[in-house]
C-alpha atoms as a PDB file:
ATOM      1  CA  UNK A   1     -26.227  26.566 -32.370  1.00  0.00           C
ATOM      2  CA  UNK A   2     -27.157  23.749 -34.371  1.00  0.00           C
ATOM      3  CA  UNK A   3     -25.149  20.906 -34.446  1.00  0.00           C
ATOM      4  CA  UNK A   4     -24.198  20.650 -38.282  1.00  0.00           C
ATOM      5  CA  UNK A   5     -22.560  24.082 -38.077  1.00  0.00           C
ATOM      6  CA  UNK A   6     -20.374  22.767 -35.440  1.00  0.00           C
ATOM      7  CA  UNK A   7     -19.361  19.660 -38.040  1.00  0.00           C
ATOM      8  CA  UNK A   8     -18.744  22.083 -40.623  1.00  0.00           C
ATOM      9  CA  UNK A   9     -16.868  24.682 -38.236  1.00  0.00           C
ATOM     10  CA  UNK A  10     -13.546  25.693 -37.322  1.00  0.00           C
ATOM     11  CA  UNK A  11     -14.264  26.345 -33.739  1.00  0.00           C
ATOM     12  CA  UNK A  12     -17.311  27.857 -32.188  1.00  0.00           C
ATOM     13  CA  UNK A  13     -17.680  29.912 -29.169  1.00  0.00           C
ATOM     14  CA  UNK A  14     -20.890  28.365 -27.627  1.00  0.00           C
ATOM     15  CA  UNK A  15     -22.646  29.528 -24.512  1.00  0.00           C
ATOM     16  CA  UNK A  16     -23.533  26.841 -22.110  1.00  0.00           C
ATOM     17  CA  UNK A  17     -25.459  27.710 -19.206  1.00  0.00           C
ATOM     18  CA  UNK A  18     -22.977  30.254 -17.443  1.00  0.00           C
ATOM     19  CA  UNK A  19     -19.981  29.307 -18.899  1.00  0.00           C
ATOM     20  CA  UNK A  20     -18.470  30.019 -22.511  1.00  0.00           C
ATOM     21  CA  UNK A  21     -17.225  26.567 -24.365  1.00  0.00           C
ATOM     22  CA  UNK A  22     -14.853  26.482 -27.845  1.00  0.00           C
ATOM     23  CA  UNK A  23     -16.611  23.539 -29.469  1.00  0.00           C
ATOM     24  CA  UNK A  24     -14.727  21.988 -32.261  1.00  0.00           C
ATOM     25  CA  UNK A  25     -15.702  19.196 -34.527  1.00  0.00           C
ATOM     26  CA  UNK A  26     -12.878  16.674 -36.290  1.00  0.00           C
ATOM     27  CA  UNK A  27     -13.565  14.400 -38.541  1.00  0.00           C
ATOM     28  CA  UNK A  28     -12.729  10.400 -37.248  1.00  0.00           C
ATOM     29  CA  UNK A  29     -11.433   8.554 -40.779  1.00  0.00           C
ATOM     30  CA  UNK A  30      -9.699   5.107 -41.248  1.00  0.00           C
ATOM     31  CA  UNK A  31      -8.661   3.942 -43.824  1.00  0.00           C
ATOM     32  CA  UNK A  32     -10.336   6.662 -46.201  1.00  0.00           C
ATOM     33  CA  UNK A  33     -14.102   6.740 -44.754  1.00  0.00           C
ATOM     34  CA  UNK A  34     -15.978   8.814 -42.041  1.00  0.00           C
ATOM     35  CA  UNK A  35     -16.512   7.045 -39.083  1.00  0.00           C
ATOM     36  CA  UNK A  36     -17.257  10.083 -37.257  1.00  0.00           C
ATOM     37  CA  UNK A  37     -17.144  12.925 -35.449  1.00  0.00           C
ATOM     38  CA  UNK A  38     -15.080  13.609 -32.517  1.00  0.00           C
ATOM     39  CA  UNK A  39     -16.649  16.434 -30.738  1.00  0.00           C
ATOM     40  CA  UNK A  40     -14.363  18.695 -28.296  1.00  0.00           C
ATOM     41  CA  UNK A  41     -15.985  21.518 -25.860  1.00  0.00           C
ATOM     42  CA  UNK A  42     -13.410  23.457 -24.006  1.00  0.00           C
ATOM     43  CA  UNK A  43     -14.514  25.429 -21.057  1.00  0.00           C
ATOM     44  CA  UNK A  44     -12.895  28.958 -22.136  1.00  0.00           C
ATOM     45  CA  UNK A  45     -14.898  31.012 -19.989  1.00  0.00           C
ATOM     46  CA  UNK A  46     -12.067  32.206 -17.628  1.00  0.00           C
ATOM     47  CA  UNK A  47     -10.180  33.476 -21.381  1.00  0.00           C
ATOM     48  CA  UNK A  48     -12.946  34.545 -22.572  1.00  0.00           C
ATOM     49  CA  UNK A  49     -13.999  37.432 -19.871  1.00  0.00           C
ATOM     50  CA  UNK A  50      -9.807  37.997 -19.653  1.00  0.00           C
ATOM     51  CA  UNK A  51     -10.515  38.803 -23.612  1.00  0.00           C
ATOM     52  CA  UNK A  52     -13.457  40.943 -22.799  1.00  0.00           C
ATOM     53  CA  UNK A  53     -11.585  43.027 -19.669  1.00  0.00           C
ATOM     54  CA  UNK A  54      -9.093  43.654 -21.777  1.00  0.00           C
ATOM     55  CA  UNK A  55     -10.947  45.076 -24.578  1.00  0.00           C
ATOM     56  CA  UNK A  56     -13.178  47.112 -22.140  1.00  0.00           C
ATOM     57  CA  UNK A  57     -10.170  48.386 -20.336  1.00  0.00           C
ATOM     58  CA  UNK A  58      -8.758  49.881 -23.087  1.00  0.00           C
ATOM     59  CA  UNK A  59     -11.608  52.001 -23.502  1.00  0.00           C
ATOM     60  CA  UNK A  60     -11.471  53.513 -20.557  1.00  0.00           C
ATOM     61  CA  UNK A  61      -9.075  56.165 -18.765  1.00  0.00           C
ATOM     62  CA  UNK A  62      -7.420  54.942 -16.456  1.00  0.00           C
ATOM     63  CA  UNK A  63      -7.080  57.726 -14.454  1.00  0.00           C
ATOM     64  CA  UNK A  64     -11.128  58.289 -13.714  1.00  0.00           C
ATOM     65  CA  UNK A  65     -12.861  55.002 -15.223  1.00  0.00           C
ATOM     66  CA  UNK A  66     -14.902  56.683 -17.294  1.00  0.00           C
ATOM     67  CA  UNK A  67     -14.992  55.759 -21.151  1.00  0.00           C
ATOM     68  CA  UNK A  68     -11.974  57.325 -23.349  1.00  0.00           C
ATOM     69  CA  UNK A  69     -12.854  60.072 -25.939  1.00  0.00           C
ATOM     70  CA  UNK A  70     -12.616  57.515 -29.003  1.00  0.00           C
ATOM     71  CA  UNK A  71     -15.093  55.207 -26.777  1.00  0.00           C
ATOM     72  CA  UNK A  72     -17.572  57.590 -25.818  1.00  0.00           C
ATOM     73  CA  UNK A  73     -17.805  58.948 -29.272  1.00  0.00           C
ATOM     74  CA  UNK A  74     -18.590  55.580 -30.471  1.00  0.00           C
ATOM     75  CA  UNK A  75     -20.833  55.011 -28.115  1.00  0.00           C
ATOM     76  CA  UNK A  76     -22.965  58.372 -28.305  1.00  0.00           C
ATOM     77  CA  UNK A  77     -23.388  57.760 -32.214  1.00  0.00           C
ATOM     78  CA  UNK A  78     -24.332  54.777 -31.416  1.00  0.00           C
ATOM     79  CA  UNK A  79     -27.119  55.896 -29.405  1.00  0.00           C
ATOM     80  CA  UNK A  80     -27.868  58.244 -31.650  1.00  0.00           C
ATOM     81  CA  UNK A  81     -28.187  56.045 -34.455  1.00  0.00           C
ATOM     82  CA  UNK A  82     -30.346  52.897 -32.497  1.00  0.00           C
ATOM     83  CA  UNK A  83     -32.569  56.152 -30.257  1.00  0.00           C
ATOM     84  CA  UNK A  84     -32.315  59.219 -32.448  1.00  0.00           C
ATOM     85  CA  UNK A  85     -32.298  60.974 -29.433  1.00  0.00           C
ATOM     86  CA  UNK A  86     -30.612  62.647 -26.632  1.00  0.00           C
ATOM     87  CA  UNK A  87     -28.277  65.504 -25.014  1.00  0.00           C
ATOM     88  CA  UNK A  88     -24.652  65.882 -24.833  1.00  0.00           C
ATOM     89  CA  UNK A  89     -22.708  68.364 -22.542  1.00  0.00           C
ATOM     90  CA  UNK A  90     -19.185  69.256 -22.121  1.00  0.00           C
ATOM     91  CA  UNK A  91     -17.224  70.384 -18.928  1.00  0.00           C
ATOM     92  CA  UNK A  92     -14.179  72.153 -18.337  1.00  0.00           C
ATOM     93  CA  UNK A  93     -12.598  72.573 -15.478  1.00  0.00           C
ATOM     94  CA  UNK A  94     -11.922  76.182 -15.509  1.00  0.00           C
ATOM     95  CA  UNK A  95      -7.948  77.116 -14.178  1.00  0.00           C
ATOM     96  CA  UNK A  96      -6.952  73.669 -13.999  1.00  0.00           C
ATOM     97  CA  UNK A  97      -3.553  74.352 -15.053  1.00  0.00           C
ATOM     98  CA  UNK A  98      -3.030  76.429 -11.791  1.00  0.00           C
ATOM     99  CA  UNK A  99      -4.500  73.445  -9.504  1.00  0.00           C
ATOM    100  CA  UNK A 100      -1.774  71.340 -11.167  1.00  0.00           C
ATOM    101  CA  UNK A 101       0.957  74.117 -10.964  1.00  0.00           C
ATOM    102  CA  UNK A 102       0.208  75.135  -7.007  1.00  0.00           C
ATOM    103  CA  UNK A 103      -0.610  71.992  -5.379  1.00  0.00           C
ATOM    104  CA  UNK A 104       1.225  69.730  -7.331  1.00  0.00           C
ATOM    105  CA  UNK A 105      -0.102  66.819 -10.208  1.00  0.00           C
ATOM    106  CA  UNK A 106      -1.327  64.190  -7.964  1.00  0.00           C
ATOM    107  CA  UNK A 107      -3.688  66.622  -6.124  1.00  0.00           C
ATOM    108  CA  UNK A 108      -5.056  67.874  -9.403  1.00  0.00           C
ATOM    109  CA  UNK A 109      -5.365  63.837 -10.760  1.00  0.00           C
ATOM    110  CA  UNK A 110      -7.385  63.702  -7.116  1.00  0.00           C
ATOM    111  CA  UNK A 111      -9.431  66.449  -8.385  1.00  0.00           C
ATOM    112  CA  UNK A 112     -10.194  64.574 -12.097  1.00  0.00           C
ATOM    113  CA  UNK A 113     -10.794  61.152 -10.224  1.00  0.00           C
ATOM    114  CA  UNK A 114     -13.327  62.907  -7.809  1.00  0.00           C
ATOM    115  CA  UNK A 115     -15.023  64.773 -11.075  1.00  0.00           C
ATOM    116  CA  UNK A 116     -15.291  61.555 -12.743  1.00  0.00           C
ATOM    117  CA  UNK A 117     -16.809  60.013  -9.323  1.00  0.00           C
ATOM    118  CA  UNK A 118     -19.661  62.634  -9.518  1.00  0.00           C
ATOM    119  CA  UNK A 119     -20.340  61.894 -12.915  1.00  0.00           C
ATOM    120  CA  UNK A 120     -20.283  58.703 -13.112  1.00  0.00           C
ATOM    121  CA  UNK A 121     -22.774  58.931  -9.778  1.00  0.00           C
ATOM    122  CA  UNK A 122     -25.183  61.288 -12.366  1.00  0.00           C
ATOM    123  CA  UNK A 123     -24.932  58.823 -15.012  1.00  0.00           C
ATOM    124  CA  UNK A 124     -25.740  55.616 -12.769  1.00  0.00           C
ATOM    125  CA  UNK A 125     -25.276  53.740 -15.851  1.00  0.00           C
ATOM    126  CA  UNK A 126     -28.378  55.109 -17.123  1.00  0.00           C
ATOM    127  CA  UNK A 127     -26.303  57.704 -19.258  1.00  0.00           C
ATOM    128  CA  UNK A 128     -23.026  57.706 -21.200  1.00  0.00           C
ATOM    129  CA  UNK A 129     -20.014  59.873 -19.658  1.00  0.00           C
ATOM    130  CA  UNK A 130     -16.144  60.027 -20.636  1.00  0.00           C
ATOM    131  CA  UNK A 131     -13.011  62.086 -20.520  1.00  0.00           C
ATOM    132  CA  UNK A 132     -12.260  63.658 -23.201  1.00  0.00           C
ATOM    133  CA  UNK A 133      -8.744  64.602 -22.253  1.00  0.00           C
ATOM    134  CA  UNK A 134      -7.002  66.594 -19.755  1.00  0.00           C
ATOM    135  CA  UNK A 135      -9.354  68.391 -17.575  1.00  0.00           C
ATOM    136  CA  UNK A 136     -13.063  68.062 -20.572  1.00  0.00           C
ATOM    137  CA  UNK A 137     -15.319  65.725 -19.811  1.00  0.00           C
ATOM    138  CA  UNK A 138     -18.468  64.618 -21.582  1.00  0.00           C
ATOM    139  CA  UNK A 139     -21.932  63.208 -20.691  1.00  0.00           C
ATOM    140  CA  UNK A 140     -24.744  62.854 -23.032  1.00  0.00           C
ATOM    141  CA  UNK A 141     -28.160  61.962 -21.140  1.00  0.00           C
ATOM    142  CA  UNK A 142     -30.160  59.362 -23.575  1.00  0.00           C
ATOM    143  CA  UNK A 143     -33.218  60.255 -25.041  1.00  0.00           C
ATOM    144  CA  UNK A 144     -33.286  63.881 -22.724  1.00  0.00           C
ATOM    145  CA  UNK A 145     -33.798  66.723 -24.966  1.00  0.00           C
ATOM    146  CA  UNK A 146     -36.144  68.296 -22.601  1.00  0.00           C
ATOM    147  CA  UNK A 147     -34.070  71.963 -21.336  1.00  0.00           C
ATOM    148  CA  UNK A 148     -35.302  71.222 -17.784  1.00  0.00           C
ATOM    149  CA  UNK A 149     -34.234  68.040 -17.745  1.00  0.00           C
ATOM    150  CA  UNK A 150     -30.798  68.199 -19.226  1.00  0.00           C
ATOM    151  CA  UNK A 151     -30.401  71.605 -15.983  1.00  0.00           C
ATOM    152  CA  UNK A 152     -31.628  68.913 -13.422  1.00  0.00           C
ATOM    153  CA  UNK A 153     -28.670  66.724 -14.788  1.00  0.00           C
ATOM    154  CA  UNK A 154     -26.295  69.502 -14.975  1.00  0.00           C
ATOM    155  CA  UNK A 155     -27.299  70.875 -11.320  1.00  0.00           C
ATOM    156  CA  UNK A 156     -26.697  66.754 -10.426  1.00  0.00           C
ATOM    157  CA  UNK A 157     -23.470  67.235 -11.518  1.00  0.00           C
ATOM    158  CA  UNK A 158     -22.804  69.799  -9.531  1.00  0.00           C
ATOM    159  CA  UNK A 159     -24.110  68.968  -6.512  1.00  0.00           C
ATOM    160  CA  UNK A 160     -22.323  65.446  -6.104  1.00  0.00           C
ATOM    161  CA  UNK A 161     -18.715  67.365  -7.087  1.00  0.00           C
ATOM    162  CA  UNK A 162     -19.403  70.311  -4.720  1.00  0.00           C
ATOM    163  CA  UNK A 163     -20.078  67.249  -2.233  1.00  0.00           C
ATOM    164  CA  UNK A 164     -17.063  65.774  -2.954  1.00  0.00           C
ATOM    165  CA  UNK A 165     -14.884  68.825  -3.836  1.00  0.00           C
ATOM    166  CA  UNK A 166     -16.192  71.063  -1.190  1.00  0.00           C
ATOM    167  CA  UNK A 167     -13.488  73.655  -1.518  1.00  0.00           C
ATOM    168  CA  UNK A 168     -15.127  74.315  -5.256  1.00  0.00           C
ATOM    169  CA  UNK A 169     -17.145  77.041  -7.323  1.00  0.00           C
ATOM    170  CA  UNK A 170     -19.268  75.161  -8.932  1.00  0.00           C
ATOM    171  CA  UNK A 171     -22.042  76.877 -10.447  1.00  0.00           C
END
């Protein structure tokens, strides 16, 4: 940032090494003239990254940590529009309703955290993955439009839930 946009400014949020400053610039007059500038950097890092937590955690569900539906969407087209490129796959836990209804609503949010675990293990941050709602969930593999790729994913899937869900038919 150069230092004439900070004189003409209303507050700028400058990074400085590690740490994020609000530098503003006020004008020093007496009796009618400049005399100068007094310049004012505030360390707001700690606010900052409070501001940016916040805003990421309401993108995300709370009950599995992976991105929300409205998130997810924004982020595949996104991808889509900066890659051109990629796969996206639904899942649906089949019966769900009856996990719920026999062993009770926090076994079956046990179930959707584990689920999420296992994708989110697939995805390794390489990928995008969300909850759609209720038991659908959503990955879409960047850039993989290759059929035997997109099976190793889906088989990946599998595999880390059936590790973690043992009890499972996942095919």
């Amino acid at each position: 940032m150069e230092f004439d946009e900070i004189l003409r400014g209303h507050g700028q949020r400058v990074p400085i090494k590690e740490a994020l400053f609000d530098v503003r610039a006020e004008q020093l007059n007496e009796m009618g003239e400049n005399q100068g500038y007094l310049i004012r950097a505030i360390d707001m890092t700690e606010h900052y990254n409070r501001l940016d937590q916040a805003e990421m955690s309401a993108h995300v569900d709370a009950l599995t940590g992976l991105w929300d539906r409205e998130q997810f969407k924004i982020s595949m087209l996104d991808e889509l529009y900066q890659n051109g490129a990629g796969t996206m796959f639904m899942m649906d836990v089949d019966n769900f309703k009856e996990v719920n209804d026999h062993y009770g609503h926090d076994i079956g949010d046990k179930v959707l955290r584990t689920l999420g675990t296992a994708i989110r293990e697939t995805c390794q941050n390489e990928h995008l993955c969300g909850r759609l709602g209720g038991d659908e969930f959503c990955l879409f593999l960047k850039g993989i439009t290759e059929e035997a790729e997109i099976q190793k994913y889906a088989k990946k899937v599998a595999r880390c839930t059936r590790r973690r869900l043992p009890c499972s038919r996942i095919t």
